[in-house]
Protein backbone atom coordinates (compact mmCIF):
# COMPACT_ATOMS: atom_id res chain seq x y z
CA UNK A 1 187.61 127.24 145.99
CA UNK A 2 188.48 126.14 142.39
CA UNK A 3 189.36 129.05 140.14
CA UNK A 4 189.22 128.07 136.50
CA UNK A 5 191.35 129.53 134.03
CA UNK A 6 190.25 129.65 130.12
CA UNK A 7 192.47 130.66 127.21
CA UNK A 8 190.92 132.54 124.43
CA UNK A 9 192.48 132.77 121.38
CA UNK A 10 193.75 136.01 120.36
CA UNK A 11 193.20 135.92 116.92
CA UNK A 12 189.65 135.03 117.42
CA UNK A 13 189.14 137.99 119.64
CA UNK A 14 190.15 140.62 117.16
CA UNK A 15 188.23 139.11 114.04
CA UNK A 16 185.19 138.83 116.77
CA UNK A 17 185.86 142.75 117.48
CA UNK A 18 186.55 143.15 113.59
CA UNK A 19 182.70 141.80 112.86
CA UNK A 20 181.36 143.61 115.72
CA UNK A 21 182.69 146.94 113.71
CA UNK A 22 181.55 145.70 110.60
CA UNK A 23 178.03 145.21 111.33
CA UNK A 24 176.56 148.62 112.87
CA UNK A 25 173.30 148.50 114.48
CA UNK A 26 170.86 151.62 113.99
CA UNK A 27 167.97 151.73 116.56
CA UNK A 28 165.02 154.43 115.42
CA UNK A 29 161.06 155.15 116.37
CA UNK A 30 158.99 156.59 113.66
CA UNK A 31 155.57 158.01 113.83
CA UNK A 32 154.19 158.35 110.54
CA UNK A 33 151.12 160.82 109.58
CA UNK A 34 149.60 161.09 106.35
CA UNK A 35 147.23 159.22 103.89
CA UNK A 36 147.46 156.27 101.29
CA UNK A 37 150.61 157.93 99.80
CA UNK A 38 152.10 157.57 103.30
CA UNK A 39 150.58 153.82 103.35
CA UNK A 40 152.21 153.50 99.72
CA UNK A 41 155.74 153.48 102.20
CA UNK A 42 154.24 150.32 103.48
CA UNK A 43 154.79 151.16 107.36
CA UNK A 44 154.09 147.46 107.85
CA UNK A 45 157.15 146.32 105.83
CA UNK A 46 159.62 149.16 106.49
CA UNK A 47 161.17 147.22 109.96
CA UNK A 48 161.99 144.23 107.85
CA UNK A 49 163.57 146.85 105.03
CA UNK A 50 165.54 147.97 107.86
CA UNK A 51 166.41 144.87 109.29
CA UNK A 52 168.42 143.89 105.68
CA UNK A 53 170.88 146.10 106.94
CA UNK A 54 170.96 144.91 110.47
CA UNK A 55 168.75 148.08 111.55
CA UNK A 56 166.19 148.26 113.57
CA UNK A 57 162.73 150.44 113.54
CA UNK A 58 159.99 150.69 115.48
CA UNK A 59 157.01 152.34 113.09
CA UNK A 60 153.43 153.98 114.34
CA UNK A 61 151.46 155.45 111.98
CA UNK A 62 148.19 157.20 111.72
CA UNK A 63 146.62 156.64 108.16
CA UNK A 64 143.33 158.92 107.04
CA UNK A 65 142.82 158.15 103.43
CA UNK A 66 142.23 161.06 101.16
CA UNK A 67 142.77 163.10 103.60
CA UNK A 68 145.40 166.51 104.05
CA UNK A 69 147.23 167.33 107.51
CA UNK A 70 144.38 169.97 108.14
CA UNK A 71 141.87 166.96 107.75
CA UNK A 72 143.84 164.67 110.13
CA UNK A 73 144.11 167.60 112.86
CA UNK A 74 140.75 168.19 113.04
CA UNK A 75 139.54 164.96 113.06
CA UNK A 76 141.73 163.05 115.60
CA UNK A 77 139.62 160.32 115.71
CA UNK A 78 139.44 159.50 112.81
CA UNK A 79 141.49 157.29 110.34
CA UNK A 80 143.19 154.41 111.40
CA UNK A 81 145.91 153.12 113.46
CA UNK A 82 148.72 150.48 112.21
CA UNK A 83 149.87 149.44 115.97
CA UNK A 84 146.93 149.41 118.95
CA UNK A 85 150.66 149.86 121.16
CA UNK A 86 150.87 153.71 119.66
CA UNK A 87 147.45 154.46 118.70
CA UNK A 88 146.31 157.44 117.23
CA UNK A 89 148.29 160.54 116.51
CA UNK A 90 147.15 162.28 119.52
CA UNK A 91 148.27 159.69 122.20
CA UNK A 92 151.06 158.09 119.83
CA UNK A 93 152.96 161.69 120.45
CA UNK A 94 152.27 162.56 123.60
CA UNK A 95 153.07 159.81 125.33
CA UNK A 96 155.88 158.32 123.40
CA UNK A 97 159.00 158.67 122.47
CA UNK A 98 159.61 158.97 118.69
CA UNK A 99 163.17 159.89 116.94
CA UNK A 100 161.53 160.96 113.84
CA UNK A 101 157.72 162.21 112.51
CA UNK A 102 156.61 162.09 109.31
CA UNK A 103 154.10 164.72 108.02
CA UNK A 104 152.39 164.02 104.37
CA UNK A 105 151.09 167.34 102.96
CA UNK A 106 148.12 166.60 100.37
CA UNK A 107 146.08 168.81 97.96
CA UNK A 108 142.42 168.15 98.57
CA UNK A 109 139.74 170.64 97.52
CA UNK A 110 137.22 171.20 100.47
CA UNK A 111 136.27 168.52 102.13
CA UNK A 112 134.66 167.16 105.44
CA UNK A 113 133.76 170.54 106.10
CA UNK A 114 137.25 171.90 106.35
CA UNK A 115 138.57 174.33 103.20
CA UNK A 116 141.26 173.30 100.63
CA UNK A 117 144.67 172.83 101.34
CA UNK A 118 146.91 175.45 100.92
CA UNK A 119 150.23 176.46 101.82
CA UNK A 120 148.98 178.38 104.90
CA UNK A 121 147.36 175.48 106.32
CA UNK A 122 149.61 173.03 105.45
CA UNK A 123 152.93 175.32 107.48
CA UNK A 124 150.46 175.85 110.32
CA UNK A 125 148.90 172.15 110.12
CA UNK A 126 153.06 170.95 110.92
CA UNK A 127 153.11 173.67 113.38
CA UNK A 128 151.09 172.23 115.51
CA UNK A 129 152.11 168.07 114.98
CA UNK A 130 155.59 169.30 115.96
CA UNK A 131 153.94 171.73 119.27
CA UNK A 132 152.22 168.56 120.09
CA UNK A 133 154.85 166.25 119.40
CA UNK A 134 156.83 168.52 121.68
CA UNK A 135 154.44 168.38 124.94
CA UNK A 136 156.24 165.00 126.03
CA UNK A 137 159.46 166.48 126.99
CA UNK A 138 160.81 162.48 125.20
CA UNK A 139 160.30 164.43 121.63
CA UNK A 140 162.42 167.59 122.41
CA UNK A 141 164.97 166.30 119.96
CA UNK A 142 162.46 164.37 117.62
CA UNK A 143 163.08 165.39 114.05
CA UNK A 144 160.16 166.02 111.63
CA UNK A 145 160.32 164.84 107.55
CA UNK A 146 158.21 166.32 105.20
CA UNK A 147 156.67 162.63 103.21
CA UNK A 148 156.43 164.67 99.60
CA UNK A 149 153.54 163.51 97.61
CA UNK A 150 153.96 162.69 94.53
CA UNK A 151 151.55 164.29 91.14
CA UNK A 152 147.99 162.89 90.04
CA UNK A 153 148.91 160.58 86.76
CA UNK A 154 145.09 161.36 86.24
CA UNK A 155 145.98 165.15 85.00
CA UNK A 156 147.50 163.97 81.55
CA UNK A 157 150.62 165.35 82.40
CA UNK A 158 153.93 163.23 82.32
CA UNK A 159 155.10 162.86 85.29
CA UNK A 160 158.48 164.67 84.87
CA UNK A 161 156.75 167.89 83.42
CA UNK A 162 154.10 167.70 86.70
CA UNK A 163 156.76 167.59 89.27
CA UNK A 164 159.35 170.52 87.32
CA UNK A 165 155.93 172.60 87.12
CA UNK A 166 157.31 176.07 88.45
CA UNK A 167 154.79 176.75 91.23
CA UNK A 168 154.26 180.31 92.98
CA UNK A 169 155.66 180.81 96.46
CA UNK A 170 152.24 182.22 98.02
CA UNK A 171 150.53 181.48 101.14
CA UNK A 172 147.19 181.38 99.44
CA UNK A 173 148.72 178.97 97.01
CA UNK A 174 146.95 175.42 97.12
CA UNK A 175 148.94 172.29 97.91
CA UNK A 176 151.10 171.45 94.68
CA UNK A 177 152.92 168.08 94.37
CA UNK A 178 155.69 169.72 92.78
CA UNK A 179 159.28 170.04 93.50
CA UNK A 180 158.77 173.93 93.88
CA UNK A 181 155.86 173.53 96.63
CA UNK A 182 157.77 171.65 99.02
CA UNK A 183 161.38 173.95 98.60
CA UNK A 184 159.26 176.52 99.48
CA UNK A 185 157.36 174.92 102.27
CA UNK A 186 160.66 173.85 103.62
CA UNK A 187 162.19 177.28 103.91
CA UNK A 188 159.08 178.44 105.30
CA UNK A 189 159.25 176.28 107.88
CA UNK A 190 162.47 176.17 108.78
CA UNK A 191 162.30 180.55 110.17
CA UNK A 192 159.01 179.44 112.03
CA UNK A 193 160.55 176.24 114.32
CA UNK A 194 163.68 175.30 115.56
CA UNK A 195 162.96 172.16 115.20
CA UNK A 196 165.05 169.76 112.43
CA UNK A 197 162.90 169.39 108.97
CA UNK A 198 163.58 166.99 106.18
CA UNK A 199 161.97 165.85 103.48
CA UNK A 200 161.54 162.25 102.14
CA UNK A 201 161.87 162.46 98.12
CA UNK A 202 159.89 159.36 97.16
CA UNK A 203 158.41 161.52 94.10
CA UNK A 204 162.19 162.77 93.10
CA UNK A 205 162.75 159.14 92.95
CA UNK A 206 160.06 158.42 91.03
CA UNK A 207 161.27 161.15 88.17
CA UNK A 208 164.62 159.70 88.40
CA UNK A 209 163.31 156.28 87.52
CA UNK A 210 161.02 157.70 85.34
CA UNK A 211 164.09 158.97 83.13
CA UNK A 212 165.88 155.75 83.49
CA UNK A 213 162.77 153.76 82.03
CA UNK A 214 162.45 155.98 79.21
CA UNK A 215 166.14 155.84 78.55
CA UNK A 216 165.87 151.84 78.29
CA UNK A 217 167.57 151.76 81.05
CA UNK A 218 164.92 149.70 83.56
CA UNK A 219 164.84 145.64 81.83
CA UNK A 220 161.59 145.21 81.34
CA UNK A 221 159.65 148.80 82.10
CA UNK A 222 159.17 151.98 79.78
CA UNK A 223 158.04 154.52 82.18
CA UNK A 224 156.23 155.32 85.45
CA UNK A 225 152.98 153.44 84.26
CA UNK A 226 154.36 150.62 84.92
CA UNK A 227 154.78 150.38 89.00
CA UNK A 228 151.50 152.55 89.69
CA UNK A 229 148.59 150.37 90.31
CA UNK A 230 146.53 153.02 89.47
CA UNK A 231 146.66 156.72 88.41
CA UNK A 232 147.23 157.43 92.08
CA UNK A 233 148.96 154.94 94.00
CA UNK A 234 152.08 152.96 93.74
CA UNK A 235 151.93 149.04 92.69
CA UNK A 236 151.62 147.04 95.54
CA UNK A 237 155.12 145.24 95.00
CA UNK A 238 158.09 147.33 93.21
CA UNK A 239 156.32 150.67 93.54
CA UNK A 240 155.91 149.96 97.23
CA UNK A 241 158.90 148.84 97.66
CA UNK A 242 160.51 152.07 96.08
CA UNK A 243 158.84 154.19 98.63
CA UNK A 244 159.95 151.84 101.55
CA UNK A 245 163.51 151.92 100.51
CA UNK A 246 163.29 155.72 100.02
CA UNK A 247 162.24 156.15 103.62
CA UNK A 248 164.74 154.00 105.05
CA UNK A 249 167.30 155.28 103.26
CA UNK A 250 166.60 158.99 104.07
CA UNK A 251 166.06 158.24 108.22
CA UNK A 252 169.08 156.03 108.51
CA UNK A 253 171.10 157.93 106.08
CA UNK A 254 172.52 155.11 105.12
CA UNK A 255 173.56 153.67 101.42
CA UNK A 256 170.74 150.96 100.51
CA UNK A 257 172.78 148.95 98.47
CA UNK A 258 172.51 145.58 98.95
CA UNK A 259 169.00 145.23 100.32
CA UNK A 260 166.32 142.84 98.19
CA UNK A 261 162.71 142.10 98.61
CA UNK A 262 162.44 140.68 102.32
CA UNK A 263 160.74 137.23 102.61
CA UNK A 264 156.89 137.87 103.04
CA UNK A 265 156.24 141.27 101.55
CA UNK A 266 155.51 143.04 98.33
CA UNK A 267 154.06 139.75 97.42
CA UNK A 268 150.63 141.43 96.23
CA UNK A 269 152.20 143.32 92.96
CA UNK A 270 153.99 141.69 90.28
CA UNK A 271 156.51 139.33 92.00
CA UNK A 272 158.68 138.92 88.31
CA UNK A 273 159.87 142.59 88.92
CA UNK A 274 161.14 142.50 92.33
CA UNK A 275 164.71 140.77 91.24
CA UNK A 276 167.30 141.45 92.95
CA UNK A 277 169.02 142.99 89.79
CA UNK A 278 166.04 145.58 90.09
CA UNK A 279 165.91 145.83 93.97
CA UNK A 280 169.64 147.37 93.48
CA UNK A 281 168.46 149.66 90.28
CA UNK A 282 166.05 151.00 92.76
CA UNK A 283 168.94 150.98 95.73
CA UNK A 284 171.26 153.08 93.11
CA UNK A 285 169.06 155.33 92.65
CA UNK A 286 167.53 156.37 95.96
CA UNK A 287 170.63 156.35 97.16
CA UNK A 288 171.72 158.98 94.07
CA UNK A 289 168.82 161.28 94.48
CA UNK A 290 169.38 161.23 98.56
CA UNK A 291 173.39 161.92 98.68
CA UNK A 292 172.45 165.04 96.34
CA UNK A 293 169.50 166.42 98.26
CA UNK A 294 171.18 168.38 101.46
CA UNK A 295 167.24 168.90 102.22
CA UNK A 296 166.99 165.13 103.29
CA UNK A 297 169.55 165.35 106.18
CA UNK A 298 172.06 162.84 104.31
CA UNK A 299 175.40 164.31 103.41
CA UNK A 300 177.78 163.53 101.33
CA UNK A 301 180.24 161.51 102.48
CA UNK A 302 177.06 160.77 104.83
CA UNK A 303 177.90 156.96 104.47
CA UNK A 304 180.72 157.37 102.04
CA UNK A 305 182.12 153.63 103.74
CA UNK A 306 179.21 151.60 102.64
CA UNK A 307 178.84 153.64 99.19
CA UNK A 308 179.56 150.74 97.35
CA UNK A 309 176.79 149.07 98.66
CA UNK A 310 176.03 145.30 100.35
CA UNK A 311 174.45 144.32 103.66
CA UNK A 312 176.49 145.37 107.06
């Protein structure tokens, strides 16, 4: 028998070994529930977001537009799928494994027959997603986000005033979009499950940029008006892509410096902002609001190796 003998060369081993360190791999499911706000995140585009830093995500999502959490539990069937592999939410969580949920609470006045939102049936609305969720003994570890919805530009109100807006801790209380609403939906919560609960701050974001714009700060952009395609939803391109980065961000807990507008999405808003000089204003600052959050789950020094940014 001929035995072959092959000489590597050490060197090249330990830079191989080097690169293999420098380039960490983050595998994560997400099942995402909620309506256009949650869309805004573009579930589509937020595997290639994570690929830019060599992660990986698998995304599911159940989309009912206009719709609050009560809505989508009582109407299963309704609403719309992004992946025929998942489905709905009903058989997306029971018979798959997900690492993370995400649950969009939504003020609606009554509608399809079911009463307005309030904080009562938006804590037992979650309740139940995470009971559910909890049925396929894969989810026993699954941890839940709170997507925060961001204020109505349709009230008049600038934006940073609407989100500050000191709101009652009540039970009877309808669904705010205010800072207040979901600190106090949090800790409500959090004595009612034992299961982990974030939050994803796309509307803190949104204030912090807000300020930045105002300050001259943003080339190009004076204030909030300018990445909302209407007075409800994000632009299609740089607003989008704020939310996207914000969720990725806040699941991986990882620094999104570095990452730019990947090849083949947020093409439909206005492709002159989405430079790479603004991709990394936008980076900076998710990455500012997250570290200082501890309600998102990322800690400071969470990722304190890639703070300074750039693709591993």
């Amino acid at each position: 028998m001929l035995i072959r003998k092959y000489w590597m060369n050490p060197v090249a081993v330990i830079c191989t070994a080097l690169l293999v360190q420098a380039l960490p791999c983050s595998c994560k499911t997400v099942f995402m529930i909620g309506n256009s706000f949650t869309h805004n995140s573009m579930p589509y585009s937020l595997p290639a977001i994570a690929a830019e830093k060599s992660d990986s995500l698998t995304v599911g999502a159940h989309i009912k537009s206009g719709s609050p959490l009560l809505n989508i539990w009582g109407r299963p069937d309704d609403g719309r799928e992004i992946s025929k592999d998942f489905g709905k939410y009903r058989d997306a969580l029971t018979k798959h494994q997900w690492d993370v949920v995400t649950l969009q609470p939504f003020y609606k006045r009554p509608y399809e027959g079911f009463p307005q939102s309030t904080m009562q049936s938006d804590i037992d609305s979650i309740l139940k997603f995470i009971k559910l969720a909890r049925e396929n003994p894969a989810n026993r570890n699954t941890k839940f986000y709170i997507y925060e919805s961001w204020p109505f530009l349709w009230t008049g109100k600038p934006f940073q005033q609407a989100w500050d807006a000191t709101t009652k801790d009540e039970l009877t209380a309808p669904t705010m979009h205010t800072r207040d609403y979901y600190e106090h939906l949090l800790k409500r919560l959090k004595k009612k499950t034992d299961a982990e609960i974030h939050i994803i701050p796309v509307p803190e974001v949104m204030c912090e940029l807000d300020r930045q714009m105002q300050a001259g700060k943003v080339p190009g952009l004076t204030g909030l008006g300018n990445i909302m395609k209407d007075k409800l939803h994000l632009d299609p391109g740089l607003g989008h892509y704020i939310a996207s980065v914000t969720v990725y961000a806040t699941l991986f807990g990882k620094n999104p410096g570095g990452i730019v507008k990947p090849e083949g999405h947020y093409d439909d808003g206005n492709m002159e902002l989405l430079t790479p000089q603004m991709c990394e204003i936008v980076n900076k600052t998710v990455w500012d609001v997250l570290s200082k959050n501890s309600s998102t789950g990322v800690r400071e020094p969470a990722d304190s190796k890639n703070a300074a940014g750039g693709k591993r």
